[in-house]
Each structure stands twice: as structure tokens, then as C-alpha cells.
PDB file of N, CA and C in Angstrom:
ATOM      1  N   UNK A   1     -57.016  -1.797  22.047  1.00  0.00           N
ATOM      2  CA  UNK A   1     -57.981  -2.559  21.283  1.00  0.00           C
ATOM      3  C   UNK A   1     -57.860  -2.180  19.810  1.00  0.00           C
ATOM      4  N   UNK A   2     -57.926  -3.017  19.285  1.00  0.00           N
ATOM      5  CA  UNK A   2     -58.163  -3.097  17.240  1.00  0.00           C
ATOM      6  C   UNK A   2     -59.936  -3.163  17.047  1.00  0.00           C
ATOM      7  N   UNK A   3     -59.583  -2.578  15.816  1.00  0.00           N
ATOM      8  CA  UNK A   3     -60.505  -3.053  14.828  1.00  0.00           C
ATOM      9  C   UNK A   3     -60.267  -3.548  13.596  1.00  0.00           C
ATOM     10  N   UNK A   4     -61.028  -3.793  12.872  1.00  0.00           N
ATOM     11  CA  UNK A   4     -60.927  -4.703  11.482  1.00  0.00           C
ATOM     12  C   UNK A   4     -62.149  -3.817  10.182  1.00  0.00           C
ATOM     13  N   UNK A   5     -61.004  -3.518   9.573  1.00  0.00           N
ATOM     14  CA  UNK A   5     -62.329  -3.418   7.970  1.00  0.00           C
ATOM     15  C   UNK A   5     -62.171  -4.716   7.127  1.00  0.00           C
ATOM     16  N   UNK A   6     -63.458  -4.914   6.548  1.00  0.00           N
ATOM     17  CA  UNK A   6     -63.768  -6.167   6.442  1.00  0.00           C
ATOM     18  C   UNK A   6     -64.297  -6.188   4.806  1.00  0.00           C
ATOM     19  N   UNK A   7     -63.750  -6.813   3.887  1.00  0.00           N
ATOM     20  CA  UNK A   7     -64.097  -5.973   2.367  1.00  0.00           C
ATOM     21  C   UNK A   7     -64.580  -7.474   1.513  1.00  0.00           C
ATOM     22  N   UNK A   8     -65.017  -7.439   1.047  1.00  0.00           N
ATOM     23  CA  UNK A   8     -65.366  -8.381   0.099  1.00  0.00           C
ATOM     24  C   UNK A   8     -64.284  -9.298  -1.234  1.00  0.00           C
ATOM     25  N   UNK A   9     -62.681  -8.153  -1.057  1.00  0.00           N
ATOM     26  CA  UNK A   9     -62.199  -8.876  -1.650  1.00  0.00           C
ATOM     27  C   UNK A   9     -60.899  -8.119  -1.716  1.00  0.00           C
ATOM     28  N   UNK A  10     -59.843  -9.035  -2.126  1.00  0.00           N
ATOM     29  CA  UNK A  10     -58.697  -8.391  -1.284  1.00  0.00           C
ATOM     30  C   UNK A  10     -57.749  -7.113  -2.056  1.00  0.00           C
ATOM     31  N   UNK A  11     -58.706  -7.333  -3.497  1.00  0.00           N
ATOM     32  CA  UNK A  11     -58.119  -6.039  -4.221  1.00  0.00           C
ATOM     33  C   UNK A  11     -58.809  -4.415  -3.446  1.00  0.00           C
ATOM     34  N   UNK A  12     -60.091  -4.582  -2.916  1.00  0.00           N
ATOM     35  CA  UNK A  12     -60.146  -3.906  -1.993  1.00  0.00           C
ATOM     36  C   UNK A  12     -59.677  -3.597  -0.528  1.00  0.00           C
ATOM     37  N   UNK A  13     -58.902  -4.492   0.022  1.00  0.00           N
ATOM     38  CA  UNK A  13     -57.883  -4.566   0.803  1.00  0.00           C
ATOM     39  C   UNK A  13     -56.763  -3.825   0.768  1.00  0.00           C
ATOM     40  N   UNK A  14     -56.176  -4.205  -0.389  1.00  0.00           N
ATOM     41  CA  UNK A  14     -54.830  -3.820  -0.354  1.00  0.00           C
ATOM     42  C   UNK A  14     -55.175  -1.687  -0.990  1.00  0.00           C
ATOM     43  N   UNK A  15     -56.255  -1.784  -1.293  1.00  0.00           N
ATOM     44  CA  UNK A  15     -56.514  -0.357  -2.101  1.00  0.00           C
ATOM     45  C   UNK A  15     -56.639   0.788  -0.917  1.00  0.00           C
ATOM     46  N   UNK A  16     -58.028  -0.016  -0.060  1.00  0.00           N
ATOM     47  CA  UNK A  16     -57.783   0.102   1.398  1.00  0.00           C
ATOM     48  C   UNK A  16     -56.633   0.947   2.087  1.00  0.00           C
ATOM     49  N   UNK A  17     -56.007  -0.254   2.791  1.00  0.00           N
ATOM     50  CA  UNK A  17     -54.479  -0.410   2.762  1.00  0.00           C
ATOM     51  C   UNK A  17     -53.628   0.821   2.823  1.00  0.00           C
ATOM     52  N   UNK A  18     -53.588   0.797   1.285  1.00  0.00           N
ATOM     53  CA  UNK A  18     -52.631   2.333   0.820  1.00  0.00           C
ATOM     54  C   UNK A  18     -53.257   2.955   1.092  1.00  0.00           C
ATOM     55  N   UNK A  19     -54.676   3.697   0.838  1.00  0.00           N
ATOM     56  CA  UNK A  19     -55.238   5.120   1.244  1.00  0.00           C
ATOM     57  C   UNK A  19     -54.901   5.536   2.615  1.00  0.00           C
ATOM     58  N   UNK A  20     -54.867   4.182   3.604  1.00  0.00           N
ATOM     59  CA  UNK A  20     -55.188   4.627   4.933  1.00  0.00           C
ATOM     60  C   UNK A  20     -53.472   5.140   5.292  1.00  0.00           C
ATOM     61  N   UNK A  21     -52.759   4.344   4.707  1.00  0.00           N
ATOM     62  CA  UNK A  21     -51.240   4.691   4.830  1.00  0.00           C
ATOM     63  C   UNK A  21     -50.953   5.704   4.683  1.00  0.00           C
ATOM     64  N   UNK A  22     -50.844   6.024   3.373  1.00  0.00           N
ATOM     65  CA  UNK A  22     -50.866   7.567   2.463  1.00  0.00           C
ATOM     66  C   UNK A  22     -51.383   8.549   3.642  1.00  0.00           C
ATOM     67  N   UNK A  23     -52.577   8.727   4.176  1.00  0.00           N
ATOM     68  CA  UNK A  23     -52.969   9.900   5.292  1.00  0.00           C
ATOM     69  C   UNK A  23     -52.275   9.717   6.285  1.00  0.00           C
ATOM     70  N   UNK A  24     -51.332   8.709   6.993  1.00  0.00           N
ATOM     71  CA  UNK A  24     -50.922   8.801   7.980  1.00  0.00           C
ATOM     72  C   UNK A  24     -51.476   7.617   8.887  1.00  0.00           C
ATOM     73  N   UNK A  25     -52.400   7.334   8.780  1.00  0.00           N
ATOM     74  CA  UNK A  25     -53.037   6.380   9.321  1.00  0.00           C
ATOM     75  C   UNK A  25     -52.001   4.858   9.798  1.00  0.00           C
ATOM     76  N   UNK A  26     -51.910   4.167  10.798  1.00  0.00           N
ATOM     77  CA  UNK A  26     -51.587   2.921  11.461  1.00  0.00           C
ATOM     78  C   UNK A  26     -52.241   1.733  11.081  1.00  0.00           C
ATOM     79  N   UNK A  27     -52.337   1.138   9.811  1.00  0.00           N
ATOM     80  CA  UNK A  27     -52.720  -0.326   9.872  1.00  0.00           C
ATOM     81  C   UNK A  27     -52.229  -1.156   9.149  1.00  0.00           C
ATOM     82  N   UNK A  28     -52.292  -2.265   9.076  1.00  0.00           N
ATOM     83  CA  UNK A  28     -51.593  -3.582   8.244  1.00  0.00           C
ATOM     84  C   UNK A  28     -53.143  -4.842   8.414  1.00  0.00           C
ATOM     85  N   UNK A  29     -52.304  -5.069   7.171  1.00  0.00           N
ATOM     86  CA  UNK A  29     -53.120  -6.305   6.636  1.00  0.00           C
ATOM     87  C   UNK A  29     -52.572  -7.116   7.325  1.00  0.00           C
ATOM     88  N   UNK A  30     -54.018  -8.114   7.709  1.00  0.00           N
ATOM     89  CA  UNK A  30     -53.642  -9.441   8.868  1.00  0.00           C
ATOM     90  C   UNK A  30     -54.665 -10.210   8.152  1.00  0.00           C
ATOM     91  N   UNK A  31     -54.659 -11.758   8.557  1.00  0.00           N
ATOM     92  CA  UNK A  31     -55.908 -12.687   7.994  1.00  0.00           C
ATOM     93  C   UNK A  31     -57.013 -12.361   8.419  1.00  0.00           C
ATOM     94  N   UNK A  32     -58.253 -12.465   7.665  1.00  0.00           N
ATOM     95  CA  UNK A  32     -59.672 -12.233   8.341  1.00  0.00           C
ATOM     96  C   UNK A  32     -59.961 -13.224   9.604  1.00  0.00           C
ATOM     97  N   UNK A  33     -60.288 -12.708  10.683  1.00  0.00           N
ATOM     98  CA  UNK A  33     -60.568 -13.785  11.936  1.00  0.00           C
ATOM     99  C   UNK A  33     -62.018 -14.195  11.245  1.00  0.00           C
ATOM    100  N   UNK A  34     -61.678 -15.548  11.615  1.00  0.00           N
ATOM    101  CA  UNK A  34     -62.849 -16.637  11.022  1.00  0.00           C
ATOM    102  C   UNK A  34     -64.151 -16.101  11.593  1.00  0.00           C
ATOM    103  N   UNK A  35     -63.857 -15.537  13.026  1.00  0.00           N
ATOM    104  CA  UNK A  35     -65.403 -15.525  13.955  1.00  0.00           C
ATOM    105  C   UNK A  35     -66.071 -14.480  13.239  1.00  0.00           C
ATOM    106  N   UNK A  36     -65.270 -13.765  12.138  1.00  0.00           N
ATOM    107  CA  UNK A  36     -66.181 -12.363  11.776  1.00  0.00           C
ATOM    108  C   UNK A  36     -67.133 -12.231  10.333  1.00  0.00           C
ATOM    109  N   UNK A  37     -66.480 -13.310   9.594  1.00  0.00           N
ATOM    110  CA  UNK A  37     -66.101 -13.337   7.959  1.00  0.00           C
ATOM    111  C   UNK A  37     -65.540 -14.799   7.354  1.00  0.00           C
ATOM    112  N   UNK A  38     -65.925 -14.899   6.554  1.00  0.00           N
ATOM    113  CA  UNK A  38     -65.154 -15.604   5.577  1.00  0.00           C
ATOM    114  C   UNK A  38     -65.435 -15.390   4.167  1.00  0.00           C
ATOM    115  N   UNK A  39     -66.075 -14.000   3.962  1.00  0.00           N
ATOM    116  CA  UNK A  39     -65.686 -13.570   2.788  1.00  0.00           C
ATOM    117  C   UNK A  39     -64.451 -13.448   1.989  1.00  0.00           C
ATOM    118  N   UNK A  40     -63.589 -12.330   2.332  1.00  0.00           N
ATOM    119  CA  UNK A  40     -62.284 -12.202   2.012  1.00  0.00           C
ATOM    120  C   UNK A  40     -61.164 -12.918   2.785  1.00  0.00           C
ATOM    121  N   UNK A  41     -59.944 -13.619   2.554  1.00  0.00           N
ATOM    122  CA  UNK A  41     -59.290 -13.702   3.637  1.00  0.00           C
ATOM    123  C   UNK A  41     -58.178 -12.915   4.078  1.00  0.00           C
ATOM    124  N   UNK A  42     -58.340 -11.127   3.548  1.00  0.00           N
ATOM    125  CA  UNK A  42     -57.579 -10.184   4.229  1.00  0.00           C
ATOM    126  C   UNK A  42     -58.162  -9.044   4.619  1.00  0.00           C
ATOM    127  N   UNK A  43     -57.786  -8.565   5.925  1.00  0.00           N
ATOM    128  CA  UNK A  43     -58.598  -7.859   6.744  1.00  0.00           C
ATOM    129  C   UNK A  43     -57.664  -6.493   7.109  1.00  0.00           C
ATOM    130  N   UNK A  44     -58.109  -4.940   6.975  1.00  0.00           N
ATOM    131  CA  UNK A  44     -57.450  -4.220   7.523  1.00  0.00           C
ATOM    132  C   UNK A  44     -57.133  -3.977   8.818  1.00  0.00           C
ATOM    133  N   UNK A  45     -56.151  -3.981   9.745  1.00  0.00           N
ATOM    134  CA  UNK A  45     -56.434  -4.125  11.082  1.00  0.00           C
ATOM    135  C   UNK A  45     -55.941  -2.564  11.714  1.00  0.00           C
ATOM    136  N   UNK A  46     -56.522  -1.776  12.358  1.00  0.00           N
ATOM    137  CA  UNK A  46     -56.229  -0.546  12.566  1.00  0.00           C
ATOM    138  C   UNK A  46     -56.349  -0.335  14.116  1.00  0.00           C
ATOM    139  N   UNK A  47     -55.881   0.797  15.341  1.00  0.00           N
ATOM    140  CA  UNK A  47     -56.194   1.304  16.253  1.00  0.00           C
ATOM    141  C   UNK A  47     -57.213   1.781  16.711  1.00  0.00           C
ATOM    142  N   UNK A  48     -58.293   1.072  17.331  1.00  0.00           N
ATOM    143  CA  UNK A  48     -59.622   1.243  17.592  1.00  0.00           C
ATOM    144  C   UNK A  48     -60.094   2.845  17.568  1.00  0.00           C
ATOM    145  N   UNK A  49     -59.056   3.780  17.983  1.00  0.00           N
ATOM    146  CA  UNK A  49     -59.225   4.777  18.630  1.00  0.00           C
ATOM    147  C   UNK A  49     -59.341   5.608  16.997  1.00  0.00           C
ATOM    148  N   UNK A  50     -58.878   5.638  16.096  1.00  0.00           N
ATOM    149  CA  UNK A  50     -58.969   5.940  14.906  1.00  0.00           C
ATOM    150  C   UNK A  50     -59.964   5.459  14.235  1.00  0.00           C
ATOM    151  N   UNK A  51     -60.983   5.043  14.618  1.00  0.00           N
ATOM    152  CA  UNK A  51     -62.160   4.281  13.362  1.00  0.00           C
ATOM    153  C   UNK A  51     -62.772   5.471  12.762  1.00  0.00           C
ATOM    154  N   UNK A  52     -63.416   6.544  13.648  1.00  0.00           N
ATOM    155  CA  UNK A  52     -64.180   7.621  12.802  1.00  0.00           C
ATOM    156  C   UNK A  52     -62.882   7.910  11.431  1.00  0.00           C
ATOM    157  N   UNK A  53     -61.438   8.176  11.839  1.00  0.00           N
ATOM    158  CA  UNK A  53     -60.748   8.596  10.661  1.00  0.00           C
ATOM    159  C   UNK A  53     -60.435   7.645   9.817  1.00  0.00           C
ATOM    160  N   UNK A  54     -60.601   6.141   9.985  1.00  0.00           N
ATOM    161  CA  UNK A  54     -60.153   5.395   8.987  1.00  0.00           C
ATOM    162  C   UNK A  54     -61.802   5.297   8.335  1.00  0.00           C
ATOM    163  N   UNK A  55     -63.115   5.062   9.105  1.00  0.00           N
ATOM    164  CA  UNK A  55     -64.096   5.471   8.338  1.00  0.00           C
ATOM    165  C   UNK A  55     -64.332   6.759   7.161  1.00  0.00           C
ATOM    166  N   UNK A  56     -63.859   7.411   7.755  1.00  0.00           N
ATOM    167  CA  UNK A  56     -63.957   9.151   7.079  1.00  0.00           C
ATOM    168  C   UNK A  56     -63.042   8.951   5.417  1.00  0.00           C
ATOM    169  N   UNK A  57     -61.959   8.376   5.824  1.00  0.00           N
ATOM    170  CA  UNK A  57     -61.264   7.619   4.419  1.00  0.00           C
ATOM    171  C   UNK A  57     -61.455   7.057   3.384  1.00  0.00           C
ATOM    172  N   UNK A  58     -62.095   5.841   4.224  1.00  0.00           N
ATOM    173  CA  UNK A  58     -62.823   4.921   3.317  1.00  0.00           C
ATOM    174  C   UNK A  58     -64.189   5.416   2.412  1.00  0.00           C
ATOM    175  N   UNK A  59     -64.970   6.415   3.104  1.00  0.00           N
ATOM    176  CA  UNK A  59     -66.231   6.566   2.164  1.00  0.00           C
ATOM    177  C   UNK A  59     -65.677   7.818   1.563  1.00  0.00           C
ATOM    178  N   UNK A  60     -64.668   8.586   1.470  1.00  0.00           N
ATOM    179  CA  UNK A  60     -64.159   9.485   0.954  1.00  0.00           C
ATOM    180  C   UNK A  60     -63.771   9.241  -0.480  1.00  0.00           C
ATOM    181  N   UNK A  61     -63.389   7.920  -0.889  1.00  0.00           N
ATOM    182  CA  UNK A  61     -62.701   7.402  -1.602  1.00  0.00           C
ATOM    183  C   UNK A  61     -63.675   5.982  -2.547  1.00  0.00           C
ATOM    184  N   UNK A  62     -65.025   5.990  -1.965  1.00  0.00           N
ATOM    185  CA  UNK A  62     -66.268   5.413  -2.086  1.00  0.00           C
ATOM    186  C   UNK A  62     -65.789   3.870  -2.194  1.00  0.00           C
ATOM    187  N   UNK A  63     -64.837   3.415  -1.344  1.00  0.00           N
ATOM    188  CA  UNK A  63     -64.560   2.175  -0.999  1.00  0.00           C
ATOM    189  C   UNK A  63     -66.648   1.433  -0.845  1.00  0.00           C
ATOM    190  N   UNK A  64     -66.646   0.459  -1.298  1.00  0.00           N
ATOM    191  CA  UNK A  64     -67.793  -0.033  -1.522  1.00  0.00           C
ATOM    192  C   UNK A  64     -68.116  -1.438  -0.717  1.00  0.00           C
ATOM    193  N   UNK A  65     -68.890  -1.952   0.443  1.00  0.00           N
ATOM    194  CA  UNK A  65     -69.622  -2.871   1.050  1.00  0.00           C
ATOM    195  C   UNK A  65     -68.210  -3.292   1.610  1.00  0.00           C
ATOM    196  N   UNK A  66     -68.060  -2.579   2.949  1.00  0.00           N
ATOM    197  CA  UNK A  66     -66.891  -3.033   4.119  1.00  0.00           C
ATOM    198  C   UNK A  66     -67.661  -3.073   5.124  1.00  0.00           C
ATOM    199  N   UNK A  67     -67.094  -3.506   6.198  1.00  0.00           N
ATOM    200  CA  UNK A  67     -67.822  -3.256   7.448  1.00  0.00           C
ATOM    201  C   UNK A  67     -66.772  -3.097   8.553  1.00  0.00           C
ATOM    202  N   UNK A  68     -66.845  -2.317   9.287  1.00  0.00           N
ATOM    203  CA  UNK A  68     -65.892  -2.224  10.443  1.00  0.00           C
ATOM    204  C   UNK A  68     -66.497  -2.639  11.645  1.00  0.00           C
ATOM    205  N   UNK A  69     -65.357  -3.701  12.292  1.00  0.00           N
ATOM    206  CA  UNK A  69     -66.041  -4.360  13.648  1.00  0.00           C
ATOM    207  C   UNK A  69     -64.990  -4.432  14.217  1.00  0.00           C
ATOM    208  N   UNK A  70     -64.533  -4.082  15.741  1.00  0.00           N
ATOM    209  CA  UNK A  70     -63.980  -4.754  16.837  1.00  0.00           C
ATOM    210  C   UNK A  70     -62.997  -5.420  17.115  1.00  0.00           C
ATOM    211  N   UNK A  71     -62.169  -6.118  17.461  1.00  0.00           N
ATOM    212  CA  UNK A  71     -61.085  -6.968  16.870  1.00  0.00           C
ATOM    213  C   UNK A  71     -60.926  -7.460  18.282  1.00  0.00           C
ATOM    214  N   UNK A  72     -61.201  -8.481  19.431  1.00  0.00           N
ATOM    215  CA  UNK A  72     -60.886  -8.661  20.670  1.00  0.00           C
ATOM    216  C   UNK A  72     -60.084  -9.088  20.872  1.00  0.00           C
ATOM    217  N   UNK A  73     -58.911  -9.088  21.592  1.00  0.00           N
ATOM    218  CA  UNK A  73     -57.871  -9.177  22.103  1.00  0.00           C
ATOM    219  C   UNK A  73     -57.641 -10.811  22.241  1.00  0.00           C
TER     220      UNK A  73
END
């Protein structure tokens, strides 16, 4: 299972993105699924099993109004 960080805009995406890379972290940018958002239309997509560490990242780095949700198969 995936999840998705969900950002308001895609320069926060791609900023995203690299931080999570840089630590080691598993994700790529995919389109925002419509059912979640249509704020931005790029979405981080990561290994469910990693959210506390891709969370722990993101507010480390004071990434600002994301939301992480779920991603169903």
C-alpha cells in the first residue's frame, strides 16, 4: 500500500521530493488522484510503511499545510 503527501503547490512538491530522497527515503512524484485533491496537481507518492519517517522529514524541514492520506490500490 502507498500513501500520498498532498501540498498546496508543486514548488512544494518537488522541495518535498528532494528532502525525502536525500535521507534515503522511496518516493516519486505521480499526479494528484482527483478523489483526494485538486489543489496541486503533483503528489508525493511514498511506501505506506514509511509515513512516520517521511512525516518526521517533512515537519523537520517546516514543509507548510500538506496532508498525508492513503493511496488505494
Amino acid at each position: 500500500m502507498y500513501g500520498v503527501v498532498l501540498v498546496p503547490s508543486i514548488s512544494q512538491a518537488i522541495q518535498g521530493e528532494k528532502l525525502l530522497l536525500r535521507v534515503g527515503l522511496s518516493v516519486k512524484l505521480i499526479p494528484t488522484p482527483r478523489q483526494l485533491s485538486s489543489d496541486c496537481g503533483v503528489a508525493i507518492r511514498f511506501d505506506w510503511t514509511q509515513r512516520e519517517q517521511v512525516e518526521e522529514q517533512l515537519q523537520r524541514i517546516g514543509l507548510a499545510d500538506y496532508r498525508i492520506a492513503p493511496l488505494e490500490a
